[in-house]
C-alpha atoms as a PDB file:
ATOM      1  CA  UNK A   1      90.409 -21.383 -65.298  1.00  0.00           C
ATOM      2  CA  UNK A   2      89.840 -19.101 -62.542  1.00  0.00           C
ATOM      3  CA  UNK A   3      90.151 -15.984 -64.574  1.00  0.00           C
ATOM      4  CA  UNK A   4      87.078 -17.279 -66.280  1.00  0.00           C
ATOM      5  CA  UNK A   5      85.384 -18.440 -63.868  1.00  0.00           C
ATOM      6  CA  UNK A   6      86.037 -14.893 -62.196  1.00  0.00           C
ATOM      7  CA  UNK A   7      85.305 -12.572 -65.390  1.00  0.00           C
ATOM      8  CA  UNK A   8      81.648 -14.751 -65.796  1.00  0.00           C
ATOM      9  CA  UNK A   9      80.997 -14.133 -62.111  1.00  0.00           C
ATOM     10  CA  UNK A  10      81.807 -10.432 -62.757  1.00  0.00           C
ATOM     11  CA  UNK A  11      79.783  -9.876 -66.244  1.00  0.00           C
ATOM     12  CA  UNK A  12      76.697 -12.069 -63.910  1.00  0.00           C
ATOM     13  CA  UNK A  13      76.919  -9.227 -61.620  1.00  0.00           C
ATOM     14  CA  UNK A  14      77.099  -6.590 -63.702  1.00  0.00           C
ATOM     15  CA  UNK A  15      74.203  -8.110 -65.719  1.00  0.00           C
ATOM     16  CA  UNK A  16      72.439  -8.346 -62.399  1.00  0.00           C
ATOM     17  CA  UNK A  17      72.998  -4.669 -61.592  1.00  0.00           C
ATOM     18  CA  UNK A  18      71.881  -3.661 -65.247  1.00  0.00           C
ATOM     19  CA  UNK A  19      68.297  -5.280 -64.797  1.00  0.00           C
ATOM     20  CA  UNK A  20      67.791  -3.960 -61.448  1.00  0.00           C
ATOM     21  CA  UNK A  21      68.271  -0.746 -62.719  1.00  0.00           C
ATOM     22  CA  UNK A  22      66.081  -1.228 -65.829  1.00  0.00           C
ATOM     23  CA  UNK A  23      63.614  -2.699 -63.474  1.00  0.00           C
ATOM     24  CA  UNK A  24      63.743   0.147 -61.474  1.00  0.00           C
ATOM     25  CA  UNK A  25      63.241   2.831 -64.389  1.00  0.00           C
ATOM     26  CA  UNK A  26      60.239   0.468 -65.503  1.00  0.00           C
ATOM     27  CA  UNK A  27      58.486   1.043 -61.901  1.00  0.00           C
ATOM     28  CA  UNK A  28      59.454   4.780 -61.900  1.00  0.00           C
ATOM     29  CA  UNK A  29      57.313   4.818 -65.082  1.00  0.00           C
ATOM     30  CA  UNK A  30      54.647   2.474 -64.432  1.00  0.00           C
ATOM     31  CA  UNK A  31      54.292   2.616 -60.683  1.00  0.00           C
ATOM     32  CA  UNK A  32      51.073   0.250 -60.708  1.00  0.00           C
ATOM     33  CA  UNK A  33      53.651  -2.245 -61.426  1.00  0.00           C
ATOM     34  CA  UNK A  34      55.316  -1.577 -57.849  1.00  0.00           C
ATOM     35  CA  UNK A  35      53.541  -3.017 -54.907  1.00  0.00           C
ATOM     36  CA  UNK A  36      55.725  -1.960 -52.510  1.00  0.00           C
ATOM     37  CA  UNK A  37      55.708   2.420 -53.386  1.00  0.00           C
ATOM     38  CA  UNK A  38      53.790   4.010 -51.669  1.00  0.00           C
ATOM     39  CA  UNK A  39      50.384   5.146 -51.706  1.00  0.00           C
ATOM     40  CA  UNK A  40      51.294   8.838 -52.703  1.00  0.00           C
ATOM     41  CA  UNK A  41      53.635   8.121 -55.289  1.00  0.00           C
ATOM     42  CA  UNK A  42      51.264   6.230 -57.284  1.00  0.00           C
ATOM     43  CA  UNK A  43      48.748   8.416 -56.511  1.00  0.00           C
ATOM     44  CA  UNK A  44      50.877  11.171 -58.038  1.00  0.00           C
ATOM     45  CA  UNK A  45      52.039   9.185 -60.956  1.00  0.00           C
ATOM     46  CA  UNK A  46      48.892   7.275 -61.948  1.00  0.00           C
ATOM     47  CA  UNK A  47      47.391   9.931 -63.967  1.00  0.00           C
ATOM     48  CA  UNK A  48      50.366  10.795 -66.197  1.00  0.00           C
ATOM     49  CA  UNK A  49      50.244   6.874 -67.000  1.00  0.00           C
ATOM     50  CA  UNK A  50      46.788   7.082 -67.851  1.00  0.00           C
ATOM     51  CA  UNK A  51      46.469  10.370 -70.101  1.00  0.00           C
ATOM     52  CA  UNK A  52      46.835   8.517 -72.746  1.00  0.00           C
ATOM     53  CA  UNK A  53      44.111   5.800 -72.221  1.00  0.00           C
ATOM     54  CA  UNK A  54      41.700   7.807 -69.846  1.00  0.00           C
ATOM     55  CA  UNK A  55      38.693   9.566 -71.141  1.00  0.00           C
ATOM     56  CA  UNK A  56      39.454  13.546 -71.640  1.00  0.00           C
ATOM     57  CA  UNK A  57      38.979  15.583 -68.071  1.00  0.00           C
ATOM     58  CA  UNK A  58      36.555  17.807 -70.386  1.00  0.00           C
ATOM     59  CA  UNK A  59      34.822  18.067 -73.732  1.00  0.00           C
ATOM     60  CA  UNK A  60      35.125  20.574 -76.128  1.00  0.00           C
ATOM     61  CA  UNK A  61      32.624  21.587 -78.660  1.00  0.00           C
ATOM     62  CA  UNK A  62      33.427  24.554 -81.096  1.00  0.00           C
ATOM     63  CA  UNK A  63      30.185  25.918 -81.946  1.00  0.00           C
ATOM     64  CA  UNK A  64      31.940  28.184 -84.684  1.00  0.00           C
ATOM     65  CA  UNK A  65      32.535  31.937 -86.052  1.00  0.00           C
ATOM     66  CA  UNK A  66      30.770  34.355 -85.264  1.00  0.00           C
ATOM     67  CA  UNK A  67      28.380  36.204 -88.315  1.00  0.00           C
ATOM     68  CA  UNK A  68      31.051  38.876 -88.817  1.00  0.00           C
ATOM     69  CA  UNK A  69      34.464  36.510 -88.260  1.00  0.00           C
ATOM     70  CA  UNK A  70      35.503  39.017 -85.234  1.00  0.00           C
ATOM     71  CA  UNK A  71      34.793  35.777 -82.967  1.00  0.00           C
ATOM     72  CA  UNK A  72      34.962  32.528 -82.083  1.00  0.00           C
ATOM     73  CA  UNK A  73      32.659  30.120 -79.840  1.00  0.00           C
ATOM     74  CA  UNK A  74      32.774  27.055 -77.753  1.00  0.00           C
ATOM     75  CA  UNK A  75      31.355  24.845 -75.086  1.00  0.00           C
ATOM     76  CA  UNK A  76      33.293  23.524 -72.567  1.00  0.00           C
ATOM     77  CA  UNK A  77      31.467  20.707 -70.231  1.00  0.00           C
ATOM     78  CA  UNK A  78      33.940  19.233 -67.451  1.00  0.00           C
ATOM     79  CA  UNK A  79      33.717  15.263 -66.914  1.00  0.00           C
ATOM     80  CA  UNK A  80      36.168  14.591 -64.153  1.00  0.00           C
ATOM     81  CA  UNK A  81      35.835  15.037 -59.894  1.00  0.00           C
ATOM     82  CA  UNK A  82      38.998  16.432 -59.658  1.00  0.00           C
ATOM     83  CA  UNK A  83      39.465  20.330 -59.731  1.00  0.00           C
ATOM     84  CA  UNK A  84      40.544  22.212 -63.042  1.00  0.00           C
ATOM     85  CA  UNK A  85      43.063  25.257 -62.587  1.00  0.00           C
ATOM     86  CA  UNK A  86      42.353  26.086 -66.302  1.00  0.00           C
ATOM     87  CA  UNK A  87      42.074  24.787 -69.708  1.00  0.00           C
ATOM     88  CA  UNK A  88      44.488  25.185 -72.495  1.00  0.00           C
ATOM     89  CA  UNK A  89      42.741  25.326 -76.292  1.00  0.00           C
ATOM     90  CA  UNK A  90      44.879  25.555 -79.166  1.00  0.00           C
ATOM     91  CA  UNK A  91      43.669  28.307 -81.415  1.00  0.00           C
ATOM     92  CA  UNK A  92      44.896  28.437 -85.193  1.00  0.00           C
ATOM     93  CA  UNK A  93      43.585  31.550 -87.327  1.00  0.00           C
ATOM     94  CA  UNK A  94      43.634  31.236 -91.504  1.00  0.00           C
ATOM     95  CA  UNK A  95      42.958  34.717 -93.768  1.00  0.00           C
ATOM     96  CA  UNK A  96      41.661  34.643 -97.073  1.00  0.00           C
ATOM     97  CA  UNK A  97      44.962  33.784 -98.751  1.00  0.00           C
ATOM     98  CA  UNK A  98      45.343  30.945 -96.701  1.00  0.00           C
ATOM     99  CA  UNK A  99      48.143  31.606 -94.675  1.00  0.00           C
ATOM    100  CA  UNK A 100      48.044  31.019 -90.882  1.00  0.00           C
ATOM    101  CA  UNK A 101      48.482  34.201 -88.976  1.00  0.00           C
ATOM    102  CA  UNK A 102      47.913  32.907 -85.469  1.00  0.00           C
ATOM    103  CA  UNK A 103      48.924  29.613 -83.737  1.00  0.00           C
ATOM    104  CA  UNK A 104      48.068  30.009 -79.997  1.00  0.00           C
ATOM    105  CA  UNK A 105      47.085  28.812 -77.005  1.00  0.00           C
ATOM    106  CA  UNK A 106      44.144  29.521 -75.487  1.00  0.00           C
ATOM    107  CA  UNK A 107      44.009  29.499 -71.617  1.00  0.00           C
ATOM    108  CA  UNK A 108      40.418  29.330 -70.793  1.00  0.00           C
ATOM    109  CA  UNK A 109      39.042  30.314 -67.058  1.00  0.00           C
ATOM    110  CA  UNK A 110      35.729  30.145 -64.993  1.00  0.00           C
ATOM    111  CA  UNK A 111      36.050  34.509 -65.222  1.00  0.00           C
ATOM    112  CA  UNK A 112      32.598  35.922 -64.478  1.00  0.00           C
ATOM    113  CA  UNK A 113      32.772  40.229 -65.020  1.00  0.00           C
ATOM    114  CA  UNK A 114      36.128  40.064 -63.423  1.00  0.00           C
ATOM    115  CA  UNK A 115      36.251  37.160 -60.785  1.00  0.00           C
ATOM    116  CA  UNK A 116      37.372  34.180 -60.995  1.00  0.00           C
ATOM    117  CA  UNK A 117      34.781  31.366 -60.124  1.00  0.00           C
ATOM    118  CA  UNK A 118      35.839  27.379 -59.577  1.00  0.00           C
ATOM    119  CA  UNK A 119      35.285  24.895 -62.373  1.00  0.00           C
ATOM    120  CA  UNK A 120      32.980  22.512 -61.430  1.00  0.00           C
ATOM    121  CA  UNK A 121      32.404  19.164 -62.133  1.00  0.00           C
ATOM    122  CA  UNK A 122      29.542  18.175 -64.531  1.00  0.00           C
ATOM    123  CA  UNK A 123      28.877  21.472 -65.451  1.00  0.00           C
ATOM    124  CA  UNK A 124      28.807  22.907 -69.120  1.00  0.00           C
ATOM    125  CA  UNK A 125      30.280  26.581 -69.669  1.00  0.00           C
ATOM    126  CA  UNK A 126      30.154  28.914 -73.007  1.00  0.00           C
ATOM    127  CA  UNK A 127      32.998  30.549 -73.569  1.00  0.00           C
ATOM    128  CA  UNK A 128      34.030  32.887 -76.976  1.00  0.00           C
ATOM    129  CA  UNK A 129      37.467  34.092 -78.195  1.00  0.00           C
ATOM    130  CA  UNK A 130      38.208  37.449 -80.134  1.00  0.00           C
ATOM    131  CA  UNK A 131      40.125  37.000 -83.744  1.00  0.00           C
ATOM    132  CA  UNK A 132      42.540  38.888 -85.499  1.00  0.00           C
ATOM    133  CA  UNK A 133      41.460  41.205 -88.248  1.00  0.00           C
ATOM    134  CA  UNK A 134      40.936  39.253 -91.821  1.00  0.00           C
ATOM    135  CA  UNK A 135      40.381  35.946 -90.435  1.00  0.00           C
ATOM    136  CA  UNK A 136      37.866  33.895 -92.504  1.00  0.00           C
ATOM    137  CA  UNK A 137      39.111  30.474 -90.387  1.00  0.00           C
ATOM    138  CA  UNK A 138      39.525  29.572 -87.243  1.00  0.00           C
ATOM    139  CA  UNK A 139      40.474  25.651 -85.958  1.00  0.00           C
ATOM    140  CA  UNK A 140      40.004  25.503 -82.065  1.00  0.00           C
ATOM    141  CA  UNK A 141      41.142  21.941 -80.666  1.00  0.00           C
ATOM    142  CA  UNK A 142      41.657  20.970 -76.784  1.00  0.00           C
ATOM    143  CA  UNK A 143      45.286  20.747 -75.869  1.00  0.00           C
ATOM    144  CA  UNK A 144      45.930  20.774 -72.217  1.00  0.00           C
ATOM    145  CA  UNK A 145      43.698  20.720 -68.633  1.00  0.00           C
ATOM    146  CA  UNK A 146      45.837  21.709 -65.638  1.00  0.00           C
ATOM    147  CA  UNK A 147      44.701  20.716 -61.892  1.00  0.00           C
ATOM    148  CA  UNK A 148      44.517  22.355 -58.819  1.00  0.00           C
ATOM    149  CA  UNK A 149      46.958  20.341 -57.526  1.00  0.00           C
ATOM    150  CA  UNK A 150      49.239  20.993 -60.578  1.00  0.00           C
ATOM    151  CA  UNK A 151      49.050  17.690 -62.477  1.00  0.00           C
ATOM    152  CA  UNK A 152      48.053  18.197 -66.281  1.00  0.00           C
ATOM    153  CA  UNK A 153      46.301  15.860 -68.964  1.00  0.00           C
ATOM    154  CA  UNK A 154      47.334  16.256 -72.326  1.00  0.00           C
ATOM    155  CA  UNK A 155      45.370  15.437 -75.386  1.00  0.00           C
ATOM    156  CA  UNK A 156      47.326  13.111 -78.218  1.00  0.00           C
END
């Protein structure tokens, strides 16, 4: 009797152990659920929770080809407070035949002639990429915006 009574105290504990740890991983994850982290840490992880949910840092508009398929152009207008590094665009070039002969990305920068000028909030900027040689389509779709401070937002 005290052999059970020992091995169900035992599996209890180690049950016990098991959801603390599983409650932990939950509040690593989800730190909103965590009223004792602190301030930074949820700071920090808050807007990897949110990507999914949150409305996109920026908007991209493709405005298309050029006349003579050597280009293509886009809009990019910024919607968030918080300071943009860069944007990534994912770039896929068709030819005639069909067949895709460029699946890239796209890291797009505030470059005026050579310098480098911040991103700001609010603000709309025109942008165009160069094409490879017999390309007749070109699919340009936002993929990634990286922060200053090195956090990202990825589009699903």
């Amino acid at each position: 009797m005290r052999a059970l009574l020992l091995i169900s105290a035992l599996v209890m504990l180690s049950s016990c152990g098991m959801s603390t740890e599983t409650s932990t991983n939950k509040n690593a994850a989800a730190p909103n659920q965590n009223a004792a982290q602190p301030p930074a840490i949820k700071s920090e992880k808050a807007p990897e929770a949110s990507t999914a949910n949150a409305v996109a840092p920026v908007d991209l508009t493709v405005l298309g080809m050029s006349p003579d398929k050597t280009n293509v152009s886009y809009k990019i207008k910024v919607n968030t407070n918080k300071p943009i590094e860069e944007v990534h665009l994912a770039l896929k070039e068709t030819d005639g035949t069909g067949k895709v002969v460029a699946d890239t990305t796209l890291v797009w920068q505030n470059i005026v002639g050579s310098t480098r000028k911040p991103i700001e909030s609010g603000m709309t900027y025109e942008d165009r990429s160069t094409l490879d040689a017999d390309v007749i389509k070109a699919e340009v779709s936002l993929k990634e915006v990286v922060f200053k401070d090195g956090t990202r937002w990825t589009a699903h």
